[in-house]
N, C-alpha and C. Protein backbone atom coordinates (compact mmCIF):
# COMPACT_ATOMS: atom_id res chain seq x y z
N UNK A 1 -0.50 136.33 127.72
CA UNK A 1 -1.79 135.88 127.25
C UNK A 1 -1.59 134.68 126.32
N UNK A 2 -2.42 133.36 126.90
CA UNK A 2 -2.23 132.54 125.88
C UNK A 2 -3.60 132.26 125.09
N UNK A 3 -3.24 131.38 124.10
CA UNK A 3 -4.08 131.54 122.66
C UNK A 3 -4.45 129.89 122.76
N UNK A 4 -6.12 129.79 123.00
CA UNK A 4 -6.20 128.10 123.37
C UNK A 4 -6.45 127.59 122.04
N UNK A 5 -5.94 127.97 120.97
CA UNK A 5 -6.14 127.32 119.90
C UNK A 5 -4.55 126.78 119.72
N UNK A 6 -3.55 127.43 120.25
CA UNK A 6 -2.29 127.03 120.29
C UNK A 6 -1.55 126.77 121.26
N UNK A 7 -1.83 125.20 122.16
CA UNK A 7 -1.60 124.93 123.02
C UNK A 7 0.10 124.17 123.20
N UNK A 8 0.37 124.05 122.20
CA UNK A 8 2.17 124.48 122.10
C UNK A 8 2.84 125.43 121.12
N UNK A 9 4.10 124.56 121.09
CA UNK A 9 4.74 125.65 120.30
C UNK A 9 4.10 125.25 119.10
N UNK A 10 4.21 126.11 117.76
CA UNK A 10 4.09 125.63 116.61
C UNK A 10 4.68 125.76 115.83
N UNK A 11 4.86 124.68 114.82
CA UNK A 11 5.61 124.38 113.49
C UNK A 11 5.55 125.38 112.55
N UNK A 12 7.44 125.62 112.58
CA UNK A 12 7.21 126.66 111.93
C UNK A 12 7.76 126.13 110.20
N UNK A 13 7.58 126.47 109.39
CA UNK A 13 8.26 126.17 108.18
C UNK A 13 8.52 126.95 106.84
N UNK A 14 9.28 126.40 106.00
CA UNK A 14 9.86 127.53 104.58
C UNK A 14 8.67 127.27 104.02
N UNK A 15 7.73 128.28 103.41
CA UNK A 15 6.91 127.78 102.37
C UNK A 15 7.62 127.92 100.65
N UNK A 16 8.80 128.51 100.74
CA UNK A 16 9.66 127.92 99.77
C UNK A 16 10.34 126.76 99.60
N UNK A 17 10.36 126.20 100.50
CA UNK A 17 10.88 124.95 100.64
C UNK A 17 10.11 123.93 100.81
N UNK A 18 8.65 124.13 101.16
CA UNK A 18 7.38 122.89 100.68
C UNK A 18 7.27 123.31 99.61
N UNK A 19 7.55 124.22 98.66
CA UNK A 19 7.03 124.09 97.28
C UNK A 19 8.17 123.50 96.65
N UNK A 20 9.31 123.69 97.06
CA UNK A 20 10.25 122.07 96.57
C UNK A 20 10.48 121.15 96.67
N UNK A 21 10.02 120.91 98.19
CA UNK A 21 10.61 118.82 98.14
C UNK A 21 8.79 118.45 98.88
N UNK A 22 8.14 119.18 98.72
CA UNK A 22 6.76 118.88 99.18
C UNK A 22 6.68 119.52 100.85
N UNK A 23 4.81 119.48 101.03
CA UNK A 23 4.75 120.02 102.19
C UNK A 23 5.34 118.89 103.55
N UNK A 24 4.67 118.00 103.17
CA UNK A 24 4.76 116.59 104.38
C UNK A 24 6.56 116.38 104.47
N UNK A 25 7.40 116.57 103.68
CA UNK A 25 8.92 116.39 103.53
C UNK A 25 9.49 117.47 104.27
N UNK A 26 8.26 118.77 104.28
CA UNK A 26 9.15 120.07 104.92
C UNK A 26 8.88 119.97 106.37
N UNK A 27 7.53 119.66 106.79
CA UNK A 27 6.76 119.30 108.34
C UNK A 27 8.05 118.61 109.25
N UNK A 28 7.95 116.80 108.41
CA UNK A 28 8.86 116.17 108.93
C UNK A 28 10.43 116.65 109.13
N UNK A 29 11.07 117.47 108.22
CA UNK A 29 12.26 118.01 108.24
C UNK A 29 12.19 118.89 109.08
N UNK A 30 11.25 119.80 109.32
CA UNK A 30 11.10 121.03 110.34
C UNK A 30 11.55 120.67 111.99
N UNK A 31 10.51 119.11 112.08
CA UNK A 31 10.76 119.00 113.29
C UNK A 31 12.08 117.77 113.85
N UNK A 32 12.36 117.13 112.46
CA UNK A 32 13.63 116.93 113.07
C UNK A 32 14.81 117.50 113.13
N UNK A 33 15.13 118.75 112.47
CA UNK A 33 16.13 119.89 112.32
C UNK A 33 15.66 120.65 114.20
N UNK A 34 14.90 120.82 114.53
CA UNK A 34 14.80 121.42 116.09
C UNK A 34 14.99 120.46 116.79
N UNK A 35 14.70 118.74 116.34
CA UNK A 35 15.49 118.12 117.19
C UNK A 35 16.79 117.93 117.74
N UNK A 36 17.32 117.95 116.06
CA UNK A 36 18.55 117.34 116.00
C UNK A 36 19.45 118.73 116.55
N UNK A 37 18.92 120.16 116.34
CA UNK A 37 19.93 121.35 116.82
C UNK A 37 20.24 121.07 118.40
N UNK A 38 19.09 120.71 119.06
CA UNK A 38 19.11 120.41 120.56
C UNK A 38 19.38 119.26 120.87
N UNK A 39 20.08 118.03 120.84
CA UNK A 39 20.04 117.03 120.89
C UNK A 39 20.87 116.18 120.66
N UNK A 40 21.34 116.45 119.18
CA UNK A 40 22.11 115.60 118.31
C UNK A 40 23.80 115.56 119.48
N UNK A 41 24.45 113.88 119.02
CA UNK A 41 25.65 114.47 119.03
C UNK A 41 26.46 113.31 118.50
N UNK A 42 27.65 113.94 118.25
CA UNK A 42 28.31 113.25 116.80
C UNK A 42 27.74 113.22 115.52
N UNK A 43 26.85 114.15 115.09
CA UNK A 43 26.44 114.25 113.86
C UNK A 43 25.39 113.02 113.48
N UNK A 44 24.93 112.57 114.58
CA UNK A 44 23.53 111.47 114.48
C UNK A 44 22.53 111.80 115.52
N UNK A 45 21.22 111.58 115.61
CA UNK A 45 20.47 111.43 116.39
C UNK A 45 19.65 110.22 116.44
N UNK A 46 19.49 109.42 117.39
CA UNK A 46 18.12 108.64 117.28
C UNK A 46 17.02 109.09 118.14
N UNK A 47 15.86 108.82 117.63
CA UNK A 47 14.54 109.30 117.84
C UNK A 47 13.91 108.08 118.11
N UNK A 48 12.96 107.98 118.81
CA UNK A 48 12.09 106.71 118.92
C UNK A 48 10.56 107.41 118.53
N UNK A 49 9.38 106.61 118.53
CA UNK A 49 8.31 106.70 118.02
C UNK A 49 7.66 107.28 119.18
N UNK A 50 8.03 106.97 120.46
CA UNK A 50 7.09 107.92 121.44
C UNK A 50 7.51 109.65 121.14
N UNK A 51 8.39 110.06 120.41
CA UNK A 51 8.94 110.97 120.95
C UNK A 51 8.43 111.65 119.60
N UNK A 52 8.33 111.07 118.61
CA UNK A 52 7.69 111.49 117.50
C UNK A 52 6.08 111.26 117.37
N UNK A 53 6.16 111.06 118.58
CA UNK A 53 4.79 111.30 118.24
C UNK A 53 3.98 112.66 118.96
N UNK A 54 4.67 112.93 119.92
CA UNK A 54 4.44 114.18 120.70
C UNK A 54 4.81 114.72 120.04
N UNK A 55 5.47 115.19 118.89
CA UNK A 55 5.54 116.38 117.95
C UNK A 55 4.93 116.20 116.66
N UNK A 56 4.62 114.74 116.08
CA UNK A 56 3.59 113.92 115.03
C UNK A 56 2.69 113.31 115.05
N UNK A 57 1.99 114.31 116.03
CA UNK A 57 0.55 113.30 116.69
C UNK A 57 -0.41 113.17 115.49
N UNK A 58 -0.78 114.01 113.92
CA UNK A 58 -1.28 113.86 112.98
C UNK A 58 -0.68 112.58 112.20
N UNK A 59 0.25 112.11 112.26
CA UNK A 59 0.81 111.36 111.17
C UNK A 59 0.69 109.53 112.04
N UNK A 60 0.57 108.60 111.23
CA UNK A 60 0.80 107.45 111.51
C UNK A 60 2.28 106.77 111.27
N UNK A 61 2.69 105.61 111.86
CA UNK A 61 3.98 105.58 111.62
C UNK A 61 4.50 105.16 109.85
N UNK A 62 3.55 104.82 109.61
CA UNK A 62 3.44 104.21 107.61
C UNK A 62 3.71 105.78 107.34
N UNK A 63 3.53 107.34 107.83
CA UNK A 63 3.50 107.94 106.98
C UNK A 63 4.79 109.04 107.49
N UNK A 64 5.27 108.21 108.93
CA UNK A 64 6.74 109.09 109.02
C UNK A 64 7.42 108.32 107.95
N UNK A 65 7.87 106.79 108.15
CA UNK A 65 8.23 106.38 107.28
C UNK A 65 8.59 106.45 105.35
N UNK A 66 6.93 106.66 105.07
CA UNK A 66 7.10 106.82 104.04
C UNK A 66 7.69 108.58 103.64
N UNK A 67 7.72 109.35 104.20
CA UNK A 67 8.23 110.73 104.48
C UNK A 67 10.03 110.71 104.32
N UNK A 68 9.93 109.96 105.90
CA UNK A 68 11.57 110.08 106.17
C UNK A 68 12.48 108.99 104.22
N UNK A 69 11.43 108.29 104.17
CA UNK A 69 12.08 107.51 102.74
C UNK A 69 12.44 108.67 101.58
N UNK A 70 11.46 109.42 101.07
CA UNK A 70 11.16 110.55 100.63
C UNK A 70 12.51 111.56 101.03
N UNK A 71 12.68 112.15 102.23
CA UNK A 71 13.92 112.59 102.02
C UNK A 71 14.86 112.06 102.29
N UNK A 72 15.15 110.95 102.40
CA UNK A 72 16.21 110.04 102.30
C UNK A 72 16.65 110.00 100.58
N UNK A 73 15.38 109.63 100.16
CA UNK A 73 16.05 109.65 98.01
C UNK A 73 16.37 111.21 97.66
N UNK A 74 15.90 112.27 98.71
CA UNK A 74 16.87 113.64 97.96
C UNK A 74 18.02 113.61 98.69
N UNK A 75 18.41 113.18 99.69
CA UNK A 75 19.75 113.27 100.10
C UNK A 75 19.51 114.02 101.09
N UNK A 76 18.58 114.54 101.47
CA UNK A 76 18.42 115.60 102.59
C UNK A 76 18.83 114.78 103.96
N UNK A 77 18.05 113.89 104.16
CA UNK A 77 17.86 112.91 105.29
C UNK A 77 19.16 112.16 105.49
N UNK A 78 20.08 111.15 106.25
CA UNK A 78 20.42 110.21 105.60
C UNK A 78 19.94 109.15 106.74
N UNK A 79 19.71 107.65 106.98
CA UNK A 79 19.36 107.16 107.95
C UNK A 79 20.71 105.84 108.18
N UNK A 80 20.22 105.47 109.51
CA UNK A 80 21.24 104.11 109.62
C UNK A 80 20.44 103.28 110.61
N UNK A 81 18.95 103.38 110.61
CA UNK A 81 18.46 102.49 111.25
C UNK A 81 17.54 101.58 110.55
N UNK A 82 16.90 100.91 110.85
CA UNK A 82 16.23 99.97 109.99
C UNK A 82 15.18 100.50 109.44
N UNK A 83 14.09 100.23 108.80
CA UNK A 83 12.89 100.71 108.48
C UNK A 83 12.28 101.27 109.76
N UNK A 84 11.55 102.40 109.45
CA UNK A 84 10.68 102.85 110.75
C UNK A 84 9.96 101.81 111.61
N UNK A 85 8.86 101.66 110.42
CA UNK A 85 7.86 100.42 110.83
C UNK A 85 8.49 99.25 111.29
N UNK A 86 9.25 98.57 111.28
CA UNK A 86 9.99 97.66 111.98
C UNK A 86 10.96 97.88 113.19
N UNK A 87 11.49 99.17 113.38
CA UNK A 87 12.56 99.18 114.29
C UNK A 87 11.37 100.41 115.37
N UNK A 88 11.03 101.46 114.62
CA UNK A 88 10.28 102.57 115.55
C UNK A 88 11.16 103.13 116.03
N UNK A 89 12.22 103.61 115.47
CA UNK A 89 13.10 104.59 115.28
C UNK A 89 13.73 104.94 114.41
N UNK A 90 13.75 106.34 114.19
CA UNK A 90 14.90 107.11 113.09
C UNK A 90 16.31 107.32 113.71
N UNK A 91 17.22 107.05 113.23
CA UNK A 91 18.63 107.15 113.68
C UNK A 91 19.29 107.95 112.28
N UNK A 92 19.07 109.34 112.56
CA UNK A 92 19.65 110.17 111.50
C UNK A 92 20.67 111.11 111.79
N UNK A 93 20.90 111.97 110.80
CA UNK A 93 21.68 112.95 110.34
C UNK A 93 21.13 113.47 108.99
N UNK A 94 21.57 114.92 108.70
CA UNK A 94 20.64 115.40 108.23
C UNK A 94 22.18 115.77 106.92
N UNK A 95 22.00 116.11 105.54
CA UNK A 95 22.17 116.76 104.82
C UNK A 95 22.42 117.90 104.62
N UNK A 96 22.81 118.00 103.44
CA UNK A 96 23.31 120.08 102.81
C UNK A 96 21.94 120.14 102.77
């Protein structure tokens, strides 16, 4: 039986862990940690903006950006691609 209010999977997240580095820092981390488990290799992933957007269809790219910046200054994130908004991709690896 499916549930038409939940027409995929859904985001799941720590609500101990949005009450520490914020909610929008835990969203974005949520869904690139299920990326990067399936996906990653050599300890990087790149992502492009189509692909984030089928899992960030709420967010604009000013506000992955300003997000992925966000956990980039706790160390969670780390990146090696250019700014979002200019390149339209994250090329990460993720943190302790």
């Amino acid at each position: 039986m499916t549930f038409r209010l939940l027409p995929e999977k859904p985001l799941v997240i720590s609500p101990s862990l949005a009450a520490t580095i914020g909610l929008e820092e835990t969203v974005l981390l949520a869904v690139l940690h299920e990326l990067f488990v399936h996906r990653a290799t050599g300890g990087w992933l790149k992502v492009d903006s189509a692909l984030l957007q089928v899992f960030l269809p709420f967010w604009q790219p000013q506000d992955v950006q300003r997000i992925a910046a966000s956990l980039c200054a706790t160390g969670i994130l780390h990146l090696r691609s250019a700014p979002y908004l200019s390149s339209g991709v994250l090329d990460f690896s993720l943190g302790e």
